[in-house]
N, C-alpha and C. Protein backbone atom coordinates (compact mmCIF):
# COMPACT_ATOMS: atom_id res chain seq x y z
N UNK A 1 -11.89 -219.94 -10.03
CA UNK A 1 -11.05 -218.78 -9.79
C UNK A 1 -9.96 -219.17 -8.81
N UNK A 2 -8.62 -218.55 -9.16
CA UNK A 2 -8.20 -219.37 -8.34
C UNK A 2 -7.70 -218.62 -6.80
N UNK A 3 -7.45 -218.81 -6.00
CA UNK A 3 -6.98 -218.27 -4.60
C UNK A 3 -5.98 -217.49 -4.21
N UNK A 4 -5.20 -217.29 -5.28
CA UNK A 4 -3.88 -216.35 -4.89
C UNK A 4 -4.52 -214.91 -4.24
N UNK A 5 -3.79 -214.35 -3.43
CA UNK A 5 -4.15 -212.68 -3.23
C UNK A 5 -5.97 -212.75 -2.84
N UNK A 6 -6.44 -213.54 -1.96
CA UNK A 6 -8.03 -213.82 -1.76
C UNK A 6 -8.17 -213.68 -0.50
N UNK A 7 -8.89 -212.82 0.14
CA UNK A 7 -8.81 -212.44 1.36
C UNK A 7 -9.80 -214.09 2.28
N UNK A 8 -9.08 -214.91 2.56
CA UNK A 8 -10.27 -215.91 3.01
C UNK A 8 -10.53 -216.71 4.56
N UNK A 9 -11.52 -216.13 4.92
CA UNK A 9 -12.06 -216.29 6.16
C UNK A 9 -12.19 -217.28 6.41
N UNK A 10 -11.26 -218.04 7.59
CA UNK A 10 -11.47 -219.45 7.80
C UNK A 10 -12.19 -219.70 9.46
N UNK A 11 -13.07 -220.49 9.38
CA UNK A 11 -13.55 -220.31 10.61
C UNK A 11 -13.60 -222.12 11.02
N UNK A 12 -12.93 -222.33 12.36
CA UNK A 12 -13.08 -223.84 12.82
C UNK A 12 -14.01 -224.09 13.90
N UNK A 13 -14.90 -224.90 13.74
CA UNK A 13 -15.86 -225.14 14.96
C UNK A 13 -15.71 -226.62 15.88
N UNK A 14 -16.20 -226.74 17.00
CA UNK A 14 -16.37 -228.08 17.56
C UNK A 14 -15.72 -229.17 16.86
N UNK A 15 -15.57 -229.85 15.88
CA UNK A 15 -15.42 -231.21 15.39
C UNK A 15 -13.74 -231.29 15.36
N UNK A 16 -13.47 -231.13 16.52
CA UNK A 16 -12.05 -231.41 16.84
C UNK A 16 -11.36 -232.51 16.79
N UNK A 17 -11.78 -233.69 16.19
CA UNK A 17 -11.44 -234.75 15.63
C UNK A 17 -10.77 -234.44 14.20
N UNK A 18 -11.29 -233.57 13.45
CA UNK A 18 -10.63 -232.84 12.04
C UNK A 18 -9.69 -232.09 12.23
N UNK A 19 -9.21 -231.71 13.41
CA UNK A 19 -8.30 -230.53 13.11
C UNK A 19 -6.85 -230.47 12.70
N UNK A 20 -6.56 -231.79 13.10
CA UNK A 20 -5.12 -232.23 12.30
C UNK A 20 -4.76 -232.61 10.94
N UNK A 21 -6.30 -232.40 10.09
CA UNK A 21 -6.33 -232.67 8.53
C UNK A 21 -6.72 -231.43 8.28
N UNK A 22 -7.48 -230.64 8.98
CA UNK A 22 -7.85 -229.06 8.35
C UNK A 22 -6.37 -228.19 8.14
N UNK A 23 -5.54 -228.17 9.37
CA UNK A 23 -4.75 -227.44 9.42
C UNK A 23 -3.62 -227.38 8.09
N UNK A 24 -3.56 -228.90 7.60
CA UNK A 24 -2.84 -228.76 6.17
C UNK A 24 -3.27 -228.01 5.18
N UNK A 25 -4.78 -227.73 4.99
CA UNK A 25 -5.37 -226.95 4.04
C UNK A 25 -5.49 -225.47 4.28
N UNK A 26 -5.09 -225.48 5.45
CA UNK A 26 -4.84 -223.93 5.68
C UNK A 26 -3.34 -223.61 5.24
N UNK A 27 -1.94 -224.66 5.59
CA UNK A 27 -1.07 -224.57 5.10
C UNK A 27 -0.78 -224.47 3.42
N UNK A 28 -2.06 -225.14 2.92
CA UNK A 28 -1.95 -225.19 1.46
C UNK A 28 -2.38 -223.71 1.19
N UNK A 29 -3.72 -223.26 1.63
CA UNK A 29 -4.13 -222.16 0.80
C UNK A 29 -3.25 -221.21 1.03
N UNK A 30 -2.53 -220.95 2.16
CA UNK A 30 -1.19 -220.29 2.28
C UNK A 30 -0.08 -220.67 0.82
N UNK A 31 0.49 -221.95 1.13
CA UNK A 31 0.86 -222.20 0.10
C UNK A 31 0.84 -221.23 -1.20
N UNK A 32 -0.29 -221.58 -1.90
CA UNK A 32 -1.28 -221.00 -2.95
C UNK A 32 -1.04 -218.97 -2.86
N UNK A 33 -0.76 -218.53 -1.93
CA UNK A 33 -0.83 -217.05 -1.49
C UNK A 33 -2.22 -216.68 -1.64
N UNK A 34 -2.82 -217.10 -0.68
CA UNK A 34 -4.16 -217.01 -0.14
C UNK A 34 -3.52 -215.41 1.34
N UNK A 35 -4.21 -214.78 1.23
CA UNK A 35 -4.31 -214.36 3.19
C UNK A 35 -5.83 -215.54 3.65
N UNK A 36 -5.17 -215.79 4.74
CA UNK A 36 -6.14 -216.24 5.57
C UNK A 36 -6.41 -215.90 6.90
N UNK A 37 -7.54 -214.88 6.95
CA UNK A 37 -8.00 -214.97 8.73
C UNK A 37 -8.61 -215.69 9.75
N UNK A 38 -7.87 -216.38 10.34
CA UNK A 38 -8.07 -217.41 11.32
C UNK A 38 -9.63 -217.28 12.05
N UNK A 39 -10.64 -217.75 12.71
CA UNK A 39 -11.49 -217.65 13.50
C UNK A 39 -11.69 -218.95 13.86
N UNK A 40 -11.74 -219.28 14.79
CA UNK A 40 -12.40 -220.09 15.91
C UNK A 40 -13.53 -220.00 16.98
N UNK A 41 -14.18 -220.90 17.14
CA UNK A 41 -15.67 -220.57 17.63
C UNK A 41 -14.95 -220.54 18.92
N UNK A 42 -15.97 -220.30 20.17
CA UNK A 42 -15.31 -220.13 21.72
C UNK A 42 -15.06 -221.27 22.02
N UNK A 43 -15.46 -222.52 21.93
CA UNK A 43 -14.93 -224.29 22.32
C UNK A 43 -13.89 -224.16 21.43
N UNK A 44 -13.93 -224.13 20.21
CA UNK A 44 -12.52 -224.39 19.45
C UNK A 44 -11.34 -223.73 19.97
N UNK A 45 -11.49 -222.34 20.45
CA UNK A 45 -10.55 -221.49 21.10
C UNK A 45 -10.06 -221.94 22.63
N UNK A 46 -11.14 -222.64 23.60
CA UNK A 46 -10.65 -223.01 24.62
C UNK A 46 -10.70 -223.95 25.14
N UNK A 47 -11.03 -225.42 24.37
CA UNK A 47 -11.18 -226.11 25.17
C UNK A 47 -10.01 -227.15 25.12
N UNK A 48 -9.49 -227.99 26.06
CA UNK A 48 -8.52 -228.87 25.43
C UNK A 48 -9.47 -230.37 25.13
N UNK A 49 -8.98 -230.96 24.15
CA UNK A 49 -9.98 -232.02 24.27
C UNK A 49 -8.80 -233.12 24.21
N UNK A 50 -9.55 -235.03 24.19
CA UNK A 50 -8.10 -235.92 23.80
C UNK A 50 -7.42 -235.75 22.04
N UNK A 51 -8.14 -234.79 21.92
CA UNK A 51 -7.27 -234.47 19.93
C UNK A 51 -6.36 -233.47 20.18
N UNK A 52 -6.07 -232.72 21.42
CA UNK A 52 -5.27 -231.90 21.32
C UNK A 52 -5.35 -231.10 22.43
N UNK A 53 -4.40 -230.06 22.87
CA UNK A 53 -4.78 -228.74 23.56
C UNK A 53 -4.89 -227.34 22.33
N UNK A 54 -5.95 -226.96 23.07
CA UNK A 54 -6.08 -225.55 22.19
C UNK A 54 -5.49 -224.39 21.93
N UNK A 55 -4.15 -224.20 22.96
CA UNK A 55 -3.18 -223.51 22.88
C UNK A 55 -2.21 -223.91 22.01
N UNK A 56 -2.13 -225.09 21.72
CA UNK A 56 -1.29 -225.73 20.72
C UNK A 56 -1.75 -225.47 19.12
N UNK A 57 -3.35 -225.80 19.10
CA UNK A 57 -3.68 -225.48 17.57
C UNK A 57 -3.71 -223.95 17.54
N UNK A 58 -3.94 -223.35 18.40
CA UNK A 58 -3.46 -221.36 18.48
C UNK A 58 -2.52 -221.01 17.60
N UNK A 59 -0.87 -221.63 18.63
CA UNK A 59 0.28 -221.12 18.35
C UNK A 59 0.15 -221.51 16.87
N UNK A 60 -0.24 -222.74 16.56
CA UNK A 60 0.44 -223.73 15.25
C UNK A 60 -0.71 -223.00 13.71
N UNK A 61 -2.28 -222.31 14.06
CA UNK A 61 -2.65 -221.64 13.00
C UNK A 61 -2.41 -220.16 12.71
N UNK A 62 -1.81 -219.65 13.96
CA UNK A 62 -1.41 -218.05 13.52
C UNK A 62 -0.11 -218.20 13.27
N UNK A 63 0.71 -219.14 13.91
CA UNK A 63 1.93 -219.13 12.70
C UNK A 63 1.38 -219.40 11.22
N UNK A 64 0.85 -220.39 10.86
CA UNK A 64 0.79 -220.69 9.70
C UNK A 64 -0.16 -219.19 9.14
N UNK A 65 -0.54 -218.73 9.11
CA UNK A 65 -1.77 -217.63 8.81
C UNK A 65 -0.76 -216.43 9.10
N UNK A 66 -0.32 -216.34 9.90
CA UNK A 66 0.38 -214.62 10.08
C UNK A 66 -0.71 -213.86 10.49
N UNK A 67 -1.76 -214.10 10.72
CA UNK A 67 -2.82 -213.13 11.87
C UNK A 67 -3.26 -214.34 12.95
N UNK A 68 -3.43 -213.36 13.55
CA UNK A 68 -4.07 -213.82 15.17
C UNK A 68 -5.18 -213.84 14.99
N UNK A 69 -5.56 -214.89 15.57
CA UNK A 69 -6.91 -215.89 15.52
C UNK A 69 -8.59 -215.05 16.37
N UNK A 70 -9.20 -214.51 15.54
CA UNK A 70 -10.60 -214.04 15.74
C UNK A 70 -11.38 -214.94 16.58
N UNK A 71 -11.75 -214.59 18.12
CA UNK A 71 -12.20 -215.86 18.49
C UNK A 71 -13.49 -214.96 19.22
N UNK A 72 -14.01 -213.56 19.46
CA UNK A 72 -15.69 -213.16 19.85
C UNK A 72 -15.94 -212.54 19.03
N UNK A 73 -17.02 -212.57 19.35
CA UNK A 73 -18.28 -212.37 18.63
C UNK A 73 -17.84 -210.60 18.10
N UNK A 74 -17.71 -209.83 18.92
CA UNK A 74 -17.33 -208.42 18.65
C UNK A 74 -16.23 -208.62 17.69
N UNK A 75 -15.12 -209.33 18.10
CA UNK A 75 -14.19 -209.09 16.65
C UNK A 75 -14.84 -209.63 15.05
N UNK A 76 -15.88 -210.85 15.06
CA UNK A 76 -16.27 -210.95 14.16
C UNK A 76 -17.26 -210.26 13.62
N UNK A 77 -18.39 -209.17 14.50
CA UNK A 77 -19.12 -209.03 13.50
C UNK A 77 -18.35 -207.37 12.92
N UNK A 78 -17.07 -207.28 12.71
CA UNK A 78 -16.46 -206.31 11.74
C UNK A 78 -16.28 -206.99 10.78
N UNK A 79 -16.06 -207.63 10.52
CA UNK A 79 -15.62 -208.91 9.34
C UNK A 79 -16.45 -208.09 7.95
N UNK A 80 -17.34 -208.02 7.88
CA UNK A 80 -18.66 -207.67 6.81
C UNK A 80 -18.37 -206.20 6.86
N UNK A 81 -18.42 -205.06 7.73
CA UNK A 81 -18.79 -204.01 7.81
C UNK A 81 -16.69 -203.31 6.97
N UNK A 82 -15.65 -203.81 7.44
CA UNK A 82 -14.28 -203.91 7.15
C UNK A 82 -13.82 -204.42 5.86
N UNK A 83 -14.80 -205.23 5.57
CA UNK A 83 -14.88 -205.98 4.39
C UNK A 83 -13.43 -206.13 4.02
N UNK A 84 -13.09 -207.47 5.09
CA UNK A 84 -12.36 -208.44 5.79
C UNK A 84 -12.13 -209.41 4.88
N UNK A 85 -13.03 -210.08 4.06
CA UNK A 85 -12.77 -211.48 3.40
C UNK A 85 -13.58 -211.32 1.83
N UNK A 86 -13.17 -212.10 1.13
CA UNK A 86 -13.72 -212.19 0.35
C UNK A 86 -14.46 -213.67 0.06
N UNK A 87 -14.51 -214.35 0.84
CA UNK A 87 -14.84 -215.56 0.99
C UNK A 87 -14.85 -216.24 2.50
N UNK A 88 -15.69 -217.05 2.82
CA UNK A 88 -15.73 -217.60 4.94
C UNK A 88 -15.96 -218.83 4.24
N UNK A 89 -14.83 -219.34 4.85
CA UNK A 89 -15.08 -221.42 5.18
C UNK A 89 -15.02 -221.60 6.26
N UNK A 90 -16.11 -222.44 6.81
CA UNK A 90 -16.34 -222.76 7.84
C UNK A 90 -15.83 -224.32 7.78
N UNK A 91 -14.49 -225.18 8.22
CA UNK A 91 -14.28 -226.32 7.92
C UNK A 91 -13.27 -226.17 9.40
N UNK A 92 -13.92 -227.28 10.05
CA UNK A 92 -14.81 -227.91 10.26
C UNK A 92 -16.25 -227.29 10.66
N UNK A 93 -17.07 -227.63 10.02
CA UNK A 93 -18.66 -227.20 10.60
C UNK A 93 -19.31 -228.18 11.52
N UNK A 94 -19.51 -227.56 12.58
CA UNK A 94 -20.12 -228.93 13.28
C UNK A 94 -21.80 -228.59 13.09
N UNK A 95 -22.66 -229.55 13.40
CA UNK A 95 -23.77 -230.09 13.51
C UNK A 95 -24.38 -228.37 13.49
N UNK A 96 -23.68 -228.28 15.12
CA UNK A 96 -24.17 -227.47 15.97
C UNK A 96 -24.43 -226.04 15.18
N UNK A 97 -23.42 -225.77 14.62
CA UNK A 97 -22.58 -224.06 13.86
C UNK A 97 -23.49 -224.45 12.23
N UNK A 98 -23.83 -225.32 11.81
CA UNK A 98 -24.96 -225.79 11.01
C UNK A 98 -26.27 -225.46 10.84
N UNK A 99 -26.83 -225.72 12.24
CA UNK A 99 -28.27 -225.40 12.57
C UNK A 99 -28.32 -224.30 12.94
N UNK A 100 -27.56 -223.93 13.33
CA UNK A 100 -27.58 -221.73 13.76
C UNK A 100 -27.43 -221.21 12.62
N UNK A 101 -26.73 -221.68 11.80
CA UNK A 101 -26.87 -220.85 10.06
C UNK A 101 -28.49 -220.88 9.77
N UNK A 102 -28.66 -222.21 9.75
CA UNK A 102 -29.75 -222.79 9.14
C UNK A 102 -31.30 -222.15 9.71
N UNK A 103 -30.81 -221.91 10.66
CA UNK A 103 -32.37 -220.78 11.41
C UNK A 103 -31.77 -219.54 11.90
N UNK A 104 -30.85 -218.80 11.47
CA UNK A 104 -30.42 -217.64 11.47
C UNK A 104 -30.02 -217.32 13.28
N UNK A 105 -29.34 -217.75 14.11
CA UNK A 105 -29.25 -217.83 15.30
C UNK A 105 -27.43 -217.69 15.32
N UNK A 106 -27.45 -216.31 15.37
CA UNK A 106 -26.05 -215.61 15.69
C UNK A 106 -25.88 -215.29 17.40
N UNK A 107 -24.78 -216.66 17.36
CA UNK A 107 -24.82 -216.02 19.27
C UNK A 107 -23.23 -217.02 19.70
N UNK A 108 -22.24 -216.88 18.63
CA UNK A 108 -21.18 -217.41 18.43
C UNK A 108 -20.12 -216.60 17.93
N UNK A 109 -19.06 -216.52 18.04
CA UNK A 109 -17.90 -215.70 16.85
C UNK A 109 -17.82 -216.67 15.40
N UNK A 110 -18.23 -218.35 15.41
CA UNK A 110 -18.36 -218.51 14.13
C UNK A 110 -19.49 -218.04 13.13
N UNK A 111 -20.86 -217.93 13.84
CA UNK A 111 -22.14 -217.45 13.23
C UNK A 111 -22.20 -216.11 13.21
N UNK A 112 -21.15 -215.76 13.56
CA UNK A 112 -21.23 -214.22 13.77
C UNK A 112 -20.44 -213.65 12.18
N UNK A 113 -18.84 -214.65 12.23
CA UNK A 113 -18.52 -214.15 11.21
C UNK A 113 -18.96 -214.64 10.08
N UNK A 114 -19.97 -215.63 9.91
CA UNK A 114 -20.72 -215.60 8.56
C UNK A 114 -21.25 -214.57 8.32
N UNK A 115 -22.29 -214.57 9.36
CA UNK A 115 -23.52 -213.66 9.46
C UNK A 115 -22.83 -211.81 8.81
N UNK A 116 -21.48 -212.04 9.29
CA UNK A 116 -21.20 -210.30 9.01
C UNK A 116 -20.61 -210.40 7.63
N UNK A 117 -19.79 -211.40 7.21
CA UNK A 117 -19.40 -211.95 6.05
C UNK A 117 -20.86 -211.61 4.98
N UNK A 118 -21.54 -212.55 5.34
CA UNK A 118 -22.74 -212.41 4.28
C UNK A 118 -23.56 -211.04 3.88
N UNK A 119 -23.29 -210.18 5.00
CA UNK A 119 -23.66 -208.31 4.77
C UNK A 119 -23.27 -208.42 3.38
N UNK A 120 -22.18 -208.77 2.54
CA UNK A 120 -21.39 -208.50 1.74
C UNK A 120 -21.85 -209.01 0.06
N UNK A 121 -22.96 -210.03 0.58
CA UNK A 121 -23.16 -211.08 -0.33
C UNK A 121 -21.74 -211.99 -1.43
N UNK A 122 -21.43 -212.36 -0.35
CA UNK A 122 -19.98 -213.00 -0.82
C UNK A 122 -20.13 -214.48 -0.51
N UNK A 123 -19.82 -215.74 -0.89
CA UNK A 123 -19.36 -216.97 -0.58
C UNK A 123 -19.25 -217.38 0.06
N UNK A 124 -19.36 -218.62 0.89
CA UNK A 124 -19.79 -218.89 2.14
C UNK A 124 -19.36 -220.69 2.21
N UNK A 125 -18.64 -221.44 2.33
CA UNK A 125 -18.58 -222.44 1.58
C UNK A 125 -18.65 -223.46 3.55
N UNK A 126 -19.02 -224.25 3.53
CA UNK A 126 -19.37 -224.81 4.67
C UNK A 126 -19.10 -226.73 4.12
N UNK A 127 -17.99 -227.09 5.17
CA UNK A 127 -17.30 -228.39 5.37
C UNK A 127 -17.87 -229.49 6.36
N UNK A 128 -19.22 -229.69 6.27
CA UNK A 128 -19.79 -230.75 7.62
C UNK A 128 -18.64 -231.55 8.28
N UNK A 129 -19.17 -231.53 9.51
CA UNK A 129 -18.74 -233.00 10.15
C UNK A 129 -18.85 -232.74 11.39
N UNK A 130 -20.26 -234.08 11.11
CA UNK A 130 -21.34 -233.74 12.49
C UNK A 130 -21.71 -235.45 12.56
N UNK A 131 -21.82 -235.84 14.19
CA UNK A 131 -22.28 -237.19 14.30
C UNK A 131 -23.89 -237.60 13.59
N UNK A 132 -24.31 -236.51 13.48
CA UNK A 132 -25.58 -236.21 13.23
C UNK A 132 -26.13 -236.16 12.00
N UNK A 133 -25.30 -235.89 11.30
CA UNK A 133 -25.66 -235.67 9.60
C UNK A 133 -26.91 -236.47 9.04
N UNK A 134 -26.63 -237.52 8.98
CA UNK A 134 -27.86 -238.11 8.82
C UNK A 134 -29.19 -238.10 9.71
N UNK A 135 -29.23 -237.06 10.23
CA UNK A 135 -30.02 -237.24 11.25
C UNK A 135 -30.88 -236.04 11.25
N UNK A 136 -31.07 -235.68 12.40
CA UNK A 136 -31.61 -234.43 12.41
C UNK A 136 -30.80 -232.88 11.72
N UNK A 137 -29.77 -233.26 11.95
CA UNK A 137 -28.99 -232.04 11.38
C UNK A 137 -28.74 -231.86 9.62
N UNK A 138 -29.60 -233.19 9.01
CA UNK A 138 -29.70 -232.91 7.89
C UNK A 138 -30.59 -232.07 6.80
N UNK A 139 -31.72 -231.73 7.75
CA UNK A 139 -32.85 -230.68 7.35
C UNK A 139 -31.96 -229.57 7.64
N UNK A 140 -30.90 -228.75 8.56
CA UNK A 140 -30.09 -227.47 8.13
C UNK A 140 -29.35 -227.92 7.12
N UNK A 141 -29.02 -228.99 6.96
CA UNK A 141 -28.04 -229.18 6.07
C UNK A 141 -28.45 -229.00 4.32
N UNK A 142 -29.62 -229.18 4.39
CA UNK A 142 -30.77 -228.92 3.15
C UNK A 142 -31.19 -227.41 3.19
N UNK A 143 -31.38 -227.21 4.37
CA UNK A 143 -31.66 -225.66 4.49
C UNK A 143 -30.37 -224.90 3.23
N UNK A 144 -29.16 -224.97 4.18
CA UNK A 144 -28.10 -223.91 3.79
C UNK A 144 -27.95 -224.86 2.51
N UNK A 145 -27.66 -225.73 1.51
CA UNK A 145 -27.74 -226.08 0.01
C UNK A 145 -28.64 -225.06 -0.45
N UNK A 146 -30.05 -224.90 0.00
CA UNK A 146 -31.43 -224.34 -0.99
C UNK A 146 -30.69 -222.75 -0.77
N UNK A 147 -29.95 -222.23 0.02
CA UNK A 147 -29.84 -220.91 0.12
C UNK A 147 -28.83 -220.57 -1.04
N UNK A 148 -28.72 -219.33 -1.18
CA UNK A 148 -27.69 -218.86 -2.27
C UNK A 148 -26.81 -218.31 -1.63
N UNK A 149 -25.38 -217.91 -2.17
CA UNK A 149 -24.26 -218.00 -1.46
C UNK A 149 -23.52 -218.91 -0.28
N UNK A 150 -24.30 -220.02 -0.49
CA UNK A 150 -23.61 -221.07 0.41
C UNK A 150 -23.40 -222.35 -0.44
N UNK A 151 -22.31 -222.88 -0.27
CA UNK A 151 -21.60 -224.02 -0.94
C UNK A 151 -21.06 -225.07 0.02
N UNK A 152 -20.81 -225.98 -0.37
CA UNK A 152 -20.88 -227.22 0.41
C UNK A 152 -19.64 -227.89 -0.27
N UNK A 153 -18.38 -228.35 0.66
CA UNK A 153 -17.72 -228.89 0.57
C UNK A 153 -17.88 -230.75 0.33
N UNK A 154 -17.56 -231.15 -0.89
CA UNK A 154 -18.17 -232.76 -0.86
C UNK A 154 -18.08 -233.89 0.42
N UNK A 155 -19.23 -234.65 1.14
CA UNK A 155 -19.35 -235.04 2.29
C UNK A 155 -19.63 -236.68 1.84
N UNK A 156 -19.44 -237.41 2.65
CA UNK A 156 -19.81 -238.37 2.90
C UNK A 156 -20.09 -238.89 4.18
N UNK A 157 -20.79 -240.38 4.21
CA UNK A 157 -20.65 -241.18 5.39
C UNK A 157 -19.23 -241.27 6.47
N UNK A 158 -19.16 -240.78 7.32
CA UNK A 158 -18.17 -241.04 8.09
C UNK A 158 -17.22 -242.50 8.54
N UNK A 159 -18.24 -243.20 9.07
CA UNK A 159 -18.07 -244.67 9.27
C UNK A 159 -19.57 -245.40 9.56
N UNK A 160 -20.22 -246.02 8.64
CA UNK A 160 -21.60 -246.02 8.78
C UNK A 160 -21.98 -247.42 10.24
N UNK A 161 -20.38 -248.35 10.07
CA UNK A 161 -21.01 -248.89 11.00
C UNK A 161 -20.97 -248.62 12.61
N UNK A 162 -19.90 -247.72 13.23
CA UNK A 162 -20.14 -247.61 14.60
C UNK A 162 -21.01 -246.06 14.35
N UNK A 163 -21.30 -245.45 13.52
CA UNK A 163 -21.57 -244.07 13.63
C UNK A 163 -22.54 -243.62 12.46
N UNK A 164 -23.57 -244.52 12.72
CA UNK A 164 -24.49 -244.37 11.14
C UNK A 164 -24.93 -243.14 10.85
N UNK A 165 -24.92 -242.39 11.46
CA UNK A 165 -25.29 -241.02 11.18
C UNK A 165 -24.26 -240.11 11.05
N UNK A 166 -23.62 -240.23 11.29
CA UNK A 166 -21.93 -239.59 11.08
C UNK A 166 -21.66 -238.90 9.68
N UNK A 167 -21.47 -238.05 9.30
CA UNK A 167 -20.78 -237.69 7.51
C UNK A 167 -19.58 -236.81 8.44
N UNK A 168 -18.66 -236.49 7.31
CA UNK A 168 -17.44 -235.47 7.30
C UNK A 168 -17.24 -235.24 5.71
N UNK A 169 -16.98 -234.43 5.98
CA UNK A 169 -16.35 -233.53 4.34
C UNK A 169 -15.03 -234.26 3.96
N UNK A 170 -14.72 -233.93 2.57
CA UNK A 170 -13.47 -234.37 2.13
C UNK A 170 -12.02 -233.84 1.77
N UNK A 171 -11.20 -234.02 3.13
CA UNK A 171 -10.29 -233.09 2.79
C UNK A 171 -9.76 -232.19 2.15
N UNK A 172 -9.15 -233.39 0.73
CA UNK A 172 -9.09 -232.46 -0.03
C UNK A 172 -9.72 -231.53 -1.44
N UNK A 173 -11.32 -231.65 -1.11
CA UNK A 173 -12.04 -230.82 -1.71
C UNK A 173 -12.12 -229.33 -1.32
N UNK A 174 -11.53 -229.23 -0.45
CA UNK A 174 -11.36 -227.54 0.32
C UNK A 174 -10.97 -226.72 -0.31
N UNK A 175 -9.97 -226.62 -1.28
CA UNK A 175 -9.34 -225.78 -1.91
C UNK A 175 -10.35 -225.78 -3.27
N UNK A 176 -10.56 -226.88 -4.03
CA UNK A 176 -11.27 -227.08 -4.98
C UNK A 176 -12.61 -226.40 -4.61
N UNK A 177 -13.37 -226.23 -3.64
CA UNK A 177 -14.54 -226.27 -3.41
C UNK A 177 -15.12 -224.13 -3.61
N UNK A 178 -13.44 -223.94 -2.75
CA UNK A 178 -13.75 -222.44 -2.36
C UNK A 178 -13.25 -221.90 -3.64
N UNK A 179 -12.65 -222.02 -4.49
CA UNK A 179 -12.04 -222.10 -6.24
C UNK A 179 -13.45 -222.09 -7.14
N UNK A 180 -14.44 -223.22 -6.93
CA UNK A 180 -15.81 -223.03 -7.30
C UNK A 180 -16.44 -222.33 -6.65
N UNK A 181 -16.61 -221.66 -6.01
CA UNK A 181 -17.42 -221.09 -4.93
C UNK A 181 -17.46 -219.90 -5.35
N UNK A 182 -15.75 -219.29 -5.82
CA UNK A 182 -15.28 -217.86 -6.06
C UNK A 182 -16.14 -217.67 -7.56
N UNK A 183 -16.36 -218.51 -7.97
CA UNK A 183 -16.97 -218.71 -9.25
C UNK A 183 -18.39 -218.30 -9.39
N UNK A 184 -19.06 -218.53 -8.09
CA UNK A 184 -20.49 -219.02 -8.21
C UNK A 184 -21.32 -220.50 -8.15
N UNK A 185 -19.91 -221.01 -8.49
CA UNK A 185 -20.62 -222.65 -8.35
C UNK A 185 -20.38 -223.84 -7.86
N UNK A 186 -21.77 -224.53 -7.44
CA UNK A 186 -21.22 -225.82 -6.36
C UNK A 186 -20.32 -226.58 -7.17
N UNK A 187 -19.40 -227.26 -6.51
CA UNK A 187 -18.56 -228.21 -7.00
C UNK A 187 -19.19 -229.60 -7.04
N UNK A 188 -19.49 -230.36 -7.82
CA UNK A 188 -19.97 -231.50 -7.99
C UNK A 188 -18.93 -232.57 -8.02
N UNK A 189 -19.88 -233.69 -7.42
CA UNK A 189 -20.89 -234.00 -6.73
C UNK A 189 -20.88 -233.60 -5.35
N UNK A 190 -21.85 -233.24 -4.73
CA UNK A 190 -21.92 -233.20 -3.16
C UNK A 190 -21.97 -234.19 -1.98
N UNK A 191 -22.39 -235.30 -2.56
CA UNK A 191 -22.33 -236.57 -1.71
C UNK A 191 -20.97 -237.51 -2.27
N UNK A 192 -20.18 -237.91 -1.87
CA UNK A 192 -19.34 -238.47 -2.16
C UNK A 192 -19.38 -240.08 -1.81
């Protein structure tokens, strides 16, 4: 299905190493005439890290988006009840915003706006990239696959030799992914 006129909830977490490749795909689904509502978890919203300052990716995704960026927990859990989106990508997903899906532990504005998102039983499409993947964070990562309404953006190994446990999603499966998603179905393959 494709994305024009799609109300779609974008939510960025921790893995602030991605955010200078996410932000094109937000420019694309714009592109495309997507609306997109910005959300950022509370680190994504304030922290500066060496990938950037966070006032900078602010200004640079509510320009691109035309709404102002959802960053507590109170603004997100209207999301579901407003019936706000018709679809939540969580890209980048870190480890962390992973395992709180994965054992139901809402205590974030990103887990929040799934969590209110999913009231809705709507799509849910989730972009890893966690040092961890192979690791412990791969039992949530199995978790949210076995669940329904959650889809998985295609992932691979990150860099197996300084970071063997490392995966990240694939850029540009984002658009493709939430296109299947609107559908009902995972986009194959999932391991890349």
């Amino acid at each position: 299905m494709e994305i024009k006129n799609k109300n779609i909830g974008f939510v960025l977490t921790g893995s602030f190493c991605t955010f200078h490749k996410v932000i094109p795909q937000i420019m694309k689904m714009k592109e495309l005439e997507a609306n997109v509502l910005p959300i950022m978890s509370e680190n994504s919203y304030t922290m500066d890290t060496k990938f950037g300052k966070a006032n900078d990716f602010i200004k640079e995704i509510e320009e691109i988006c035309k709404n102002k960026i959802m960053h507590t927990i109170q603004e997100c859990e209207t999301i579901g009840p407003k019936h706000l989106t018709d679809i939540m990508v969580v890209a980048p997903a870190s480890g962390n915003t992973i395992s709180k899906l994965a054992y139901d532990i809402i205590d974030t504005p990103a887990t929040m706006a799934v969590k209110s998102h999913l009231r809705n039983d709507l799509p849910v499409v989730i972009a890893p990239s966690t040092n961890n993947g192979l690791g412990s964070n791969m039992t949530s990562i199995a978790n949210l696959i076995n669940r329904r309404n959650y889809y998985f953006v295609p992932f691979r190994q990150d860099n197996p030799l300084t970071k063997p446990r490392s995966i990240v999603f694939d850029f540009d499966y984002i658009v493709p992914t939430i296109e299947s998603a609107l559908d009902g179905k995972q986009i194959e393959p999932i391991l890349l």
